[in-house]
C-alpha atoms as a PDB file:
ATOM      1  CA  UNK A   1     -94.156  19.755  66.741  1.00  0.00           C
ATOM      2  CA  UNK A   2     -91.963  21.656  64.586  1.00  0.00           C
ATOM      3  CA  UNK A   3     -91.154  25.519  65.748  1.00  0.00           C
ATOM      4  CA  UNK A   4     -90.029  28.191  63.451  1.00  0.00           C
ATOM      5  CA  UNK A   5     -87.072  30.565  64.886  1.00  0.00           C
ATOM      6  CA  UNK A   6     -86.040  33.631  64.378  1.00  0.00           C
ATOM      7  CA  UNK A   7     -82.565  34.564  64.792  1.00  0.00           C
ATOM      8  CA  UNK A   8     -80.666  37.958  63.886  1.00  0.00           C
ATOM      9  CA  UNK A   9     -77.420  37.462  62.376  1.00  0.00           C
ATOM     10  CA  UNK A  10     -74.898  40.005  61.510  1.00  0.00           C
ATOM     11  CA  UNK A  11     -71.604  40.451  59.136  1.00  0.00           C
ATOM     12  CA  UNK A  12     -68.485  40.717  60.532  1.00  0.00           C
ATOM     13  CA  UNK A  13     -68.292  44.447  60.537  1.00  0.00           C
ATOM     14  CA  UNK A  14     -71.932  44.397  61.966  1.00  0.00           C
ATOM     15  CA  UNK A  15     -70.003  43.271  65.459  1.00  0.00           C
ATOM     16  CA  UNK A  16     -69.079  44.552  68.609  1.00  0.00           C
ATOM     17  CA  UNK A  17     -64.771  44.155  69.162  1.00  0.00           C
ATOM     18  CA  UNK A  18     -65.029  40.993  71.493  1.00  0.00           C
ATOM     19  CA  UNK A  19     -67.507  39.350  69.134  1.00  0.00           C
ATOM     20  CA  UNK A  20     -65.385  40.217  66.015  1.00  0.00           C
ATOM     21  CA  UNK A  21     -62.692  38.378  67.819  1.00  0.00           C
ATOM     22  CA  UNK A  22     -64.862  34.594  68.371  1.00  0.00           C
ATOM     23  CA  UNK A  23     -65.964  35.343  65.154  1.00  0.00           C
ATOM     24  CA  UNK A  24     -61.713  35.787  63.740  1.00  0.00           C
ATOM     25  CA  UNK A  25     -61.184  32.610  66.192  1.00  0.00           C
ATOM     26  CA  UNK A  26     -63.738  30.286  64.593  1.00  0.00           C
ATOM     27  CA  UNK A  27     -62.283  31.022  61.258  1.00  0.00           C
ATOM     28  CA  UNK A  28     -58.603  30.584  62.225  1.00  0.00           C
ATOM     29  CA  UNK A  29     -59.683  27.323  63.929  1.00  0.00           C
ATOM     30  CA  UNK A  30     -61.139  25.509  60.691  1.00  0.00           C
ATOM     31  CA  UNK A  31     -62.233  27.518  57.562  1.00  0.00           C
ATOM     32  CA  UNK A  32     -58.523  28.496  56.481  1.00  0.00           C
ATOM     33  CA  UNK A  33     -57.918  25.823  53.305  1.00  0.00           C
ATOM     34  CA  UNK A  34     -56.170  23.222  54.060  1.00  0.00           C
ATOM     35  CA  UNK A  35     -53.580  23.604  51.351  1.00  0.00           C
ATOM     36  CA  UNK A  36     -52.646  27.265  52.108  1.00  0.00           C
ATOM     37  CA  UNK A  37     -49.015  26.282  51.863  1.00  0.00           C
ATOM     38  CA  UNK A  38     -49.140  25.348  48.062  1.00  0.00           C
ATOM     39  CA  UNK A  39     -48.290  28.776  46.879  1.00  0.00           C
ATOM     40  CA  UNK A  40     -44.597  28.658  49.351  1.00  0.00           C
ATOM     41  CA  UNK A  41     -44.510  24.829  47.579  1.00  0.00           C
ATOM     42  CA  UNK A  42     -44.832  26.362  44.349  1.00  0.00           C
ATOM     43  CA  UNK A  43     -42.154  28.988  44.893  1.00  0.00           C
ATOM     44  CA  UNK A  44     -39.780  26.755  46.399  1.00  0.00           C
ATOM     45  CA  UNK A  45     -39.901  23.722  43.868  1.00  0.00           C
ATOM     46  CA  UNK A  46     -39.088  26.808  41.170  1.00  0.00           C
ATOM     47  CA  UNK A  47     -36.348  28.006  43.113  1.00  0.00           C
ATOM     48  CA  UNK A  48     -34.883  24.753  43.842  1.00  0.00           C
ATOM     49  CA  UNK A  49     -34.939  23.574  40.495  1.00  0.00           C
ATOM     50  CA  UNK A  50     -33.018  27.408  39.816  1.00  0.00           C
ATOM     51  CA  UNK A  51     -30.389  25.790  42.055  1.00  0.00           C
ATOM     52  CA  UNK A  52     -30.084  22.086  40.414  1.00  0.00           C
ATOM     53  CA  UNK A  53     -32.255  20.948  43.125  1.00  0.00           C
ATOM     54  CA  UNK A  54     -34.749  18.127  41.656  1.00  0.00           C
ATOM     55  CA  UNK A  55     -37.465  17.212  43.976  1.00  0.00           C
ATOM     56  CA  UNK A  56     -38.364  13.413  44.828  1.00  0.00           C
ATOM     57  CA  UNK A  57     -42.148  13.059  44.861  1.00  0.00           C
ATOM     58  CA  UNK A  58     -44.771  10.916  46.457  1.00  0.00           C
ATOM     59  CA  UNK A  59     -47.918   9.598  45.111  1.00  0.00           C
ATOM     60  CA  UNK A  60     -51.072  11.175  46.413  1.00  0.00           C
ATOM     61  CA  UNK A  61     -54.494   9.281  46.076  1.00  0.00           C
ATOM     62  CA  UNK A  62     -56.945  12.037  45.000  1.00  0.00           C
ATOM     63  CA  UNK A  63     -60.877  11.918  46.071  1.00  0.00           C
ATOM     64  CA  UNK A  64     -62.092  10.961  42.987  1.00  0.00           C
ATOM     65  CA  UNK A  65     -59.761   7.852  42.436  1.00  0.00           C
ATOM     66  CA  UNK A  66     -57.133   9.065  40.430  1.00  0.00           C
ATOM     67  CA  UNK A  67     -53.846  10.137  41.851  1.00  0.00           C
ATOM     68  CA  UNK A  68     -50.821  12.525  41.432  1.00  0.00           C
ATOM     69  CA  UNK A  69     -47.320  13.534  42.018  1.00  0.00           C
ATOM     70  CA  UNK A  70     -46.321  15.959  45.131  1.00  0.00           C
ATOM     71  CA  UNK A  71     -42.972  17.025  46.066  1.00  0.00           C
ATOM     72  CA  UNK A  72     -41.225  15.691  48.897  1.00  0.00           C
ATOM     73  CA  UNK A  73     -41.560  18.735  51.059  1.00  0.00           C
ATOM     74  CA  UNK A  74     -42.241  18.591  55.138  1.00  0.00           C
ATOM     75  CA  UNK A  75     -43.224  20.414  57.600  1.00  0.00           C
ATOM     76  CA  UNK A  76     -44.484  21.138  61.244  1.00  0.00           C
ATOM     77  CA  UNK A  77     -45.249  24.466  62.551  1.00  0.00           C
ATOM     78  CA  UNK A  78     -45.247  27.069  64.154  1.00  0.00           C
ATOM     79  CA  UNK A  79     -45.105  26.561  68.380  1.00  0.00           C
ATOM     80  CA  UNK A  80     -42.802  23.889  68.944  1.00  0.00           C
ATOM     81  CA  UNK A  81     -39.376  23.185  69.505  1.00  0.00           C
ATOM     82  CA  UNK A  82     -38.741  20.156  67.029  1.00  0.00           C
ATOM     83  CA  UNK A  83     -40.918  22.447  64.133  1.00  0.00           C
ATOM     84  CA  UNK A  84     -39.592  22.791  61.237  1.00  0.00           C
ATOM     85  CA  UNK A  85     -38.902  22.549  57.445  1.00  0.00           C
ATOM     86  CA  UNK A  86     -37.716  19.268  55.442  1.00  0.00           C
ATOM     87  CA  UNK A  87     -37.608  17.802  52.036  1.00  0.00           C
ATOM     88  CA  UNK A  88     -36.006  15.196  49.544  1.00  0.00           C
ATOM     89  CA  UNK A  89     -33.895  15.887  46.520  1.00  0.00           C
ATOM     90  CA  UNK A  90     -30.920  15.248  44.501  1.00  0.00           C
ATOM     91  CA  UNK A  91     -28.751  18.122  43.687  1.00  0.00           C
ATOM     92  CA  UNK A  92     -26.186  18.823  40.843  1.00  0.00           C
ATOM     93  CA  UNK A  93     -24.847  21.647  39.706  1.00  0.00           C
ATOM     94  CA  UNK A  94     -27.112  24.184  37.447  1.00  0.00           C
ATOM     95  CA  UNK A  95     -25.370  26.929  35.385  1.00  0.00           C
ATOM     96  CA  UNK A  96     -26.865  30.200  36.322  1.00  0.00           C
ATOM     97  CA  UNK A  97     -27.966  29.290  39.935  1.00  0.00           C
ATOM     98  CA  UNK A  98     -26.776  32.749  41.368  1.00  0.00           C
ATOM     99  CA  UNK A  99     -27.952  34.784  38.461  1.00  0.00           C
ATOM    100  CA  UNK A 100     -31.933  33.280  38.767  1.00  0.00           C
ATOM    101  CA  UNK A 101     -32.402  33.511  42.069  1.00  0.00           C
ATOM    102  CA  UNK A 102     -31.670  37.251  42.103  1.00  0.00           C
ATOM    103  CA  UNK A 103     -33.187  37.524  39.147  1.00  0.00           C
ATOM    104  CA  UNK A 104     -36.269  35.880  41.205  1.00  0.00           C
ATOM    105  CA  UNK A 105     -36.160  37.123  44.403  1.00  0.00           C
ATOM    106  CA  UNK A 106     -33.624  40.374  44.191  1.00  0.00           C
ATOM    107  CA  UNK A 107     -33.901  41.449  47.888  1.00  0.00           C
ATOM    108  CA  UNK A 108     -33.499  38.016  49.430  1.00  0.00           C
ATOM    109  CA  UNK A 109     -29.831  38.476  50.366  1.00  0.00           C
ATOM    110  CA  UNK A 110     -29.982  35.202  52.944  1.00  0.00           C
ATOM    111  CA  UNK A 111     -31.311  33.071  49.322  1.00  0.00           C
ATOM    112  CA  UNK A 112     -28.202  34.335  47.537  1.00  0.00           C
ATOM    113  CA  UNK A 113     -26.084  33.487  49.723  1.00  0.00           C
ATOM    114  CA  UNK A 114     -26.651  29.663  49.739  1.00  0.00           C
ATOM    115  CA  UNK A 115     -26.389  30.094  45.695  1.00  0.00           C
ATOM    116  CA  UNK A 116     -23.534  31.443  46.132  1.00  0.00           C
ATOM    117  CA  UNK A 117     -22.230  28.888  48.098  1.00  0.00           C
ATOM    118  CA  UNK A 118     -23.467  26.368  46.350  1.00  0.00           C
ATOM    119  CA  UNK A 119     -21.548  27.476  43.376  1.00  0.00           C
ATOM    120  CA  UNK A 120     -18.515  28.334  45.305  1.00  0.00           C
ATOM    121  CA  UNK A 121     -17.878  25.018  46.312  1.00  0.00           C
ATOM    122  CA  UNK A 122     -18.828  23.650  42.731  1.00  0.00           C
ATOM    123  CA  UNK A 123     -16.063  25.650  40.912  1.00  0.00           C
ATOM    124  CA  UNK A 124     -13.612  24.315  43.352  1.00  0.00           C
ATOM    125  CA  UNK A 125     -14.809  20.776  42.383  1.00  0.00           C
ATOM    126  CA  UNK A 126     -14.961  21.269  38.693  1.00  0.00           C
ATOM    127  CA  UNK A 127     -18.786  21.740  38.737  1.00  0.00           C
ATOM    128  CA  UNK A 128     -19.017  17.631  39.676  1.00  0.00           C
ATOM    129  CA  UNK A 129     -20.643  17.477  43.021  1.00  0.00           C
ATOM    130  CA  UNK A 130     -23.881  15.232  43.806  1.00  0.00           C
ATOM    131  CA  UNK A 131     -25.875  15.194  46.472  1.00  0.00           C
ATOM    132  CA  UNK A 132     -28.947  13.210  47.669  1.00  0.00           C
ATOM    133  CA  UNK A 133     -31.169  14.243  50.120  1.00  0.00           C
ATOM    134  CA  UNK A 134     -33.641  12.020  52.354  1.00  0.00           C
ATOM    135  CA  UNK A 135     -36.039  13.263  55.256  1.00  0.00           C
ATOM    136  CA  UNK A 136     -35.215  10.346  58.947  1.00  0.00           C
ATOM    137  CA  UNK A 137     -37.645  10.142  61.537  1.00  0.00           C
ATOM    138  CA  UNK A 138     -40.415  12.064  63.094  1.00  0.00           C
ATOM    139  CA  UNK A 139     -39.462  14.815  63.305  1.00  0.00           C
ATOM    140  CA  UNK A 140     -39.238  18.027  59.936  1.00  0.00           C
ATOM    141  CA  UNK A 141     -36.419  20.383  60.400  1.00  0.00           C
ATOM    142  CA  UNK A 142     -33.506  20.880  58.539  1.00  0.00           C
ATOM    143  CA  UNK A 143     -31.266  18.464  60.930  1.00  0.00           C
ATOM    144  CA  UNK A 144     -33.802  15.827  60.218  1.00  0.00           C
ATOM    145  CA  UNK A 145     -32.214  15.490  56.035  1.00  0.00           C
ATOM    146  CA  UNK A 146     -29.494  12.570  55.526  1.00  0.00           C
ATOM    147  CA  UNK A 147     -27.365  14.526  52.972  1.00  0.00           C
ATOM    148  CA  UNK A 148     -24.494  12.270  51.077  1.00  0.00           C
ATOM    149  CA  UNK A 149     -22.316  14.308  48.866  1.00  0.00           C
ATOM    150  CA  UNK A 150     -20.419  12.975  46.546  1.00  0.00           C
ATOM    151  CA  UNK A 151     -17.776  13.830  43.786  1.00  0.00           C
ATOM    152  CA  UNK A 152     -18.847  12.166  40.265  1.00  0.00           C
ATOM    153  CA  UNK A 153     -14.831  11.424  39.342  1.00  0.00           C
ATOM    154  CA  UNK A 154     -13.423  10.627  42.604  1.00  0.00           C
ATOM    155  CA  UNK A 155     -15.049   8.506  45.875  1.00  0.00           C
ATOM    156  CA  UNK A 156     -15.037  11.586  48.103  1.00  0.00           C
ATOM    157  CA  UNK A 157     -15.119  15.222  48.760  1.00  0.00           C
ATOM    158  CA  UNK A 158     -12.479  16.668  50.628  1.00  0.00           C
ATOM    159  CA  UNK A 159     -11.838  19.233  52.734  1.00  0.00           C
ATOM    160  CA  UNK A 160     -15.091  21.308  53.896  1.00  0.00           C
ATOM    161  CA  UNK A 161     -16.731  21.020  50.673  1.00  0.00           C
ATOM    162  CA  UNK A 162     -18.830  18.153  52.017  1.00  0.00           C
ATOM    163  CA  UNK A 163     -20.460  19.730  55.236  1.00  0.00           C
ATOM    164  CA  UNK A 164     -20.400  23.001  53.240  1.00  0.00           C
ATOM    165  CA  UNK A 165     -23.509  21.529  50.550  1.00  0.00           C
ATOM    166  CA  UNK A 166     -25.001  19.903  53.372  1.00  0.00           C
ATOM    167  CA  UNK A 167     -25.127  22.943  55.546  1.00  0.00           C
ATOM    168  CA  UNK A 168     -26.145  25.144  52.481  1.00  0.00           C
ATOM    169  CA  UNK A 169     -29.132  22.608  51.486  1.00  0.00           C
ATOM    170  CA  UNK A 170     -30.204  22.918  55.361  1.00  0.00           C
ATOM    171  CA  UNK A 171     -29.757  26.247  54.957  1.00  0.00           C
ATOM    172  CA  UNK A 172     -32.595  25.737  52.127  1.00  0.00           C
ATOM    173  CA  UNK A 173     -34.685  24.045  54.285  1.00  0.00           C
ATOM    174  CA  UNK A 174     -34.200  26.792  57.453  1.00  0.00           C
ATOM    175  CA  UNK A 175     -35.133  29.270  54.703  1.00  0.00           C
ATOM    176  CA  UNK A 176     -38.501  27.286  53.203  1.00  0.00           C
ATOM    177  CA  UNK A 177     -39.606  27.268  56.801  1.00  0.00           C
ATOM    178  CA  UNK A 178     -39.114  31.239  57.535  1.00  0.00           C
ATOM    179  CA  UNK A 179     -41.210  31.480  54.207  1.00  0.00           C
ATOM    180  CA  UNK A 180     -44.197  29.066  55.610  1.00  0.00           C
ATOM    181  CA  UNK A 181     -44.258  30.739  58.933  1.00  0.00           C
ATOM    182  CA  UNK A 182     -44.535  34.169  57.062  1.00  0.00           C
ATOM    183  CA  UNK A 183     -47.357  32.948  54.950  1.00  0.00           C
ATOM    184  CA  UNK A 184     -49.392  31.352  57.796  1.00  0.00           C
ATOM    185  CA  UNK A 185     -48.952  34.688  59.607  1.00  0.00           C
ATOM    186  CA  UNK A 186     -49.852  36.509  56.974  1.00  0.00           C
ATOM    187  CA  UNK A 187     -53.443  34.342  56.459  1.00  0.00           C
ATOM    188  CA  UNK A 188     -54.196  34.203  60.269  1.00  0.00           C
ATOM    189  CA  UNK A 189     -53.804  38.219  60.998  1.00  0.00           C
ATOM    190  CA  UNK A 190     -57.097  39.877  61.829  1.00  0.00           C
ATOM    191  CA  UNK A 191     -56.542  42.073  58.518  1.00  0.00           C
ATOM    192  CA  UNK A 192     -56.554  38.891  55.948  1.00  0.00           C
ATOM    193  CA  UNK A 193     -59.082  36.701  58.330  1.00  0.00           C
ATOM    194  CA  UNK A 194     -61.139  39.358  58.159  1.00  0.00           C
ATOM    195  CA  UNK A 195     -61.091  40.263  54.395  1.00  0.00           C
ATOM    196  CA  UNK A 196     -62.069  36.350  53.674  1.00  0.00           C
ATOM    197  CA  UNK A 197     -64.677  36.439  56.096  1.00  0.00           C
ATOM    198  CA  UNK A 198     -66.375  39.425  54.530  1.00  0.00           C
ATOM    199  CA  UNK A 199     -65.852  37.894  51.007  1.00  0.00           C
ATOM    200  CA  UNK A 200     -67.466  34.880  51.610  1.00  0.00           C
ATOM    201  CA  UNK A 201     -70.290  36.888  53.102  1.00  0.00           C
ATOM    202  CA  UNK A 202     -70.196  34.771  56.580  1.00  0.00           C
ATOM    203  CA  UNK A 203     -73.134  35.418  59.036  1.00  0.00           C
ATOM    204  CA  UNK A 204     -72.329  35.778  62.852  1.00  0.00           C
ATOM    205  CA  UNK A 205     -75.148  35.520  66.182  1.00  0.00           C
ATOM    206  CA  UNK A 206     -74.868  38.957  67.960  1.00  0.00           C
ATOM    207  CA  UNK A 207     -71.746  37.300  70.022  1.00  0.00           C
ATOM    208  CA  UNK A 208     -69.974  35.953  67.554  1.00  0.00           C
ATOM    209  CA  UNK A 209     -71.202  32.712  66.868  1.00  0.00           C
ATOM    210  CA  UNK A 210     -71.124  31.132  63.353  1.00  0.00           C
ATOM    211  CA  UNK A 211     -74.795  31.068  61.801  1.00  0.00           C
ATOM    212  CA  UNK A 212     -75.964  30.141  58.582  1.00  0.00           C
END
């Protein structure tokens, strides 16, 4: 026969410390949104586009049959050795690069820096060099991007102008992954676990246990 029970529950801040903490671990373990990483997406595709970076995009299937364009953008994070930050593009020079992105972001010294760069080596080259970008393999780092530069008048860069867009764009990617890992800290501390626990008004068993 059916039975009716009766169980207490309590709010986060209704808990003793080690029951606060199952209660932080069940929420770090599957309630975070999936797509907590647009945001950093978002930011990035605006900077990159400051820098003449234009994203290639894939075709996502959506749930109700339809479908849309996503960047290009990879990643693997944040324990192991192969993790990582990735993404496919073609770069050209953009007048103004240097100028935006402190205009955007004007503490980020380390993001100026591969403007700078960027533009360095395009004054020395008449403003003419090309580069396309392509993830290869399993892995998504920066050292997993095929990066062919090219010169649009002549077959080939010399000098160090070649490895010096390549290592900037990796630079790009080192830098897109520093700003993922920052986010995903940022959403898995106790402080912000525990604000969206409270606003979504979660109930907890005495130790900690989701209910309801």
């Amino acid at each position: 026969m059916p039975e009716i029970i009766e169980t207490t529950v309590f709010r986060l801040d209704e808990l003793a410390e080690p029951a606060k903490d199952k209660a932080r671990g069940w929420y770090r373990e599957g309630a975070m949104s999936e797509d907590w990483y647009n945001f950093v997406y978002e930011d990035f595709e605006t900077i990159a586009a400051m820098l003449g970076i234009q994203m290639k995009t894939q075709t996502v299937r959506l749930y109700g049959g339809g479908t849309r364009q996503e960047p290009r953008i990879f990643f693997s994070g944040f324990w192991s050795q192969g993790d990582g930050a990735c993404f496919e593009a073609r770069y050209r020079y953009h007048p103004g690069a240097v100028k935006a992105t402190r205009q955007h972001a004007p503490l980020d010294r380390e993001l100026h820096e591969i403007a700078e760069t960027l533009q360095s080596i395009q004054r020395r080259n008449f403003f003419q060099i090309t580069a396309d970008v392509t993830h290869r393999g399993h892995y998504y780092h920066e050292y997993a991007m095929d990066i062919v530069v090219a010169h649009e008048s002549r077959q080939s860069v010399a000098g160090e102008d070649q490895p010096g867009i390549a290592e900037a764009l990796r630079d790009l990617a080192h830098w897109l992954y520093r700003q993922l890992e920052r986010e995903y800290e940022y959403r898995t501390s106790d402080a912000a676990v525990e604000e969206s626990i409270l606003a979504n008004d979660y109930t907890f068993t005495l130790d900690g246990r989701r209910f309801g």
